[in-house]
Protein backbone atom coordinates (compact mmCIF):
# COMPACT_ATOMS: atom_id res chain seq x y z
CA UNK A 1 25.80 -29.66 32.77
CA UNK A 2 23.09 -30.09 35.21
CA UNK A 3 22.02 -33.60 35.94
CA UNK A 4 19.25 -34.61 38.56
CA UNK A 5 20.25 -38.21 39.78
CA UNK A 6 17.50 -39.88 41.21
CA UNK A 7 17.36 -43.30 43.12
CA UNK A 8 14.50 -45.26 43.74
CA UNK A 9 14.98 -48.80 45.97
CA UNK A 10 12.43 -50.87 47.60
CA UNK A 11 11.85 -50.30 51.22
CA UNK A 12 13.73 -53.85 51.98
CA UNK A 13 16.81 -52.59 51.40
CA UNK A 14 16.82 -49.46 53.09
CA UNK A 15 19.31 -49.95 55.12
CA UNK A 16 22.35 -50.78 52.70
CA UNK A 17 21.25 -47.57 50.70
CA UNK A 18 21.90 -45.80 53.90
CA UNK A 19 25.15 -47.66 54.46
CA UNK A 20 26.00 -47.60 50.95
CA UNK A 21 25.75 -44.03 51.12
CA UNK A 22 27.64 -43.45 54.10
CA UNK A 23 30.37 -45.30 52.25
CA UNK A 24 29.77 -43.17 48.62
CA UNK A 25 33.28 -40.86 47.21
CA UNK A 26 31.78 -38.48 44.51
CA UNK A 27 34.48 -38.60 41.90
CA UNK A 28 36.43 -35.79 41.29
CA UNK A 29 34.92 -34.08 39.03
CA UNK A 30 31.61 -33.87 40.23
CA UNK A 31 30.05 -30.95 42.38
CA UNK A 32 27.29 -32.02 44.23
CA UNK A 33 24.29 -28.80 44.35
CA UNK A 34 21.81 -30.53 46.54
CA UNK A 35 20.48 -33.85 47.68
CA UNK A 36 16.86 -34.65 48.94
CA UNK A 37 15.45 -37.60 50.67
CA UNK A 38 11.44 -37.97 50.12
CA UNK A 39 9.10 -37.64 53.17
CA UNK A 40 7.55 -40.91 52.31
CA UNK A 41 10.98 -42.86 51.86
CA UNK A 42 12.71 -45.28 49.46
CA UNK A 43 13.68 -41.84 46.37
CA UNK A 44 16.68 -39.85 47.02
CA UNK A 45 17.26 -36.55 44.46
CA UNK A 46 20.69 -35.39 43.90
CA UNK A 47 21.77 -32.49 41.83
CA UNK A 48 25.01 -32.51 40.04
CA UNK A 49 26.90 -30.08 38.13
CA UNK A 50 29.24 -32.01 35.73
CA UNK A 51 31.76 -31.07 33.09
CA UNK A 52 32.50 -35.19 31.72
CA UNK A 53 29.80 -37.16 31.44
CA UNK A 54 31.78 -39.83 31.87
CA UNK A 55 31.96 -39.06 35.52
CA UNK A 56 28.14 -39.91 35.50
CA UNK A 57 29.12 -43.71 34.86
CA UNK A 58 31.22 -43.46 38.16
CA UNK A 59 29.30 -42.09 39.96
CA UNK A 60 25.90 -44.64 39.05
CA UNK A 61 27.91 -47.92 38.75
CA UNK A 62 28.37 -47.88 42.41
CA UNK A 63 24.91 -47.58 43.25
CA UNK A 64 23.99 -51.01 40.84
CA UNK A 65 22.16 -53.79 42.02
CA UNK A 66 20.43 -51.25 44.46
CA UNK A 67 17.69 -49.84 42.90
CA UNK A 68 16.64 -48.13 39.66
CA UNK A 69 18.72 -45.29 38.94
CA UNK A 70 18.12 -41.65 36.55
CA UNK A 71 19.77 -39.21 35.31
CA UNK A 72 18.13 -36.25 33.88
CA UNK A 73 19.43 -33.45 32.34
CA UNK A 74 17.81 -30.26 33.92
CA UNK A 75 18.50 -26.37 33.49
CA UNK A 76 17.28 -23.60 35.43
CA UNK A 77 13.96 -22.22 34.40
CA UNK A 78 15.27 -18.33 33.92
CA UNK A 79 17.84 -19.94 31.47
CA UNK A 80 15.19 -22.45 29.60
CA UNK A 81 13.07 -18.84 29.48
CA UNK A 82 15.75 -16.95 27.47
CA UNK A 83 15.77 -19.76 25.04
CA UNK A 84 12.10 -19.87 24.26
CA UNK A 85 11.32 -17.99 21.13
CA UNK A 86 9.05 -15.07 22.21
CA UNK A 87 5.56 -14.43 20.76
């Protein structure tokens, strides 16, 4: 499963999400894809490939307190397209 984590803090507290991240062990588990800062600051994307979701809770608790966190499930638009019913 595919699962866009996204993090969103306010710009006070950029600097223990950097350390904080510096510091961050991705469980075993989970394969990190990608991760993405935004130009304009305080959002950071990260794309996950995950087997457990149970491994999401691992991965998130250690970012509460932070900021807001999301997961969202994603798939890849060429698979989404082979599911759409064709007309």
């Amino acid at each position: 499963m595919l699962i866009m984590d996204i993090l969103t803090w306010e710009p006070a507290r950029s600097e223990e999400v950097i350390k904080h991240r510096a510091e961050e062990k991705i469980p075993q588990g989970v394969k990190v894809i990608g991760e993405w800062v935004a130009i304009a600051g305080c959002r950071a994307y990260r794309l996950v490939e995950v087997a457990d979701p149970k491994l999401l809770f691992a991965m998130t608790s250690f970012w509460v307190g932070l900021g807001k966190k999301e997961l969202v499930p994603v798939m890849e638009t060429e698979e989404m397209m082979k599911l759409m019913p064709r007309r």
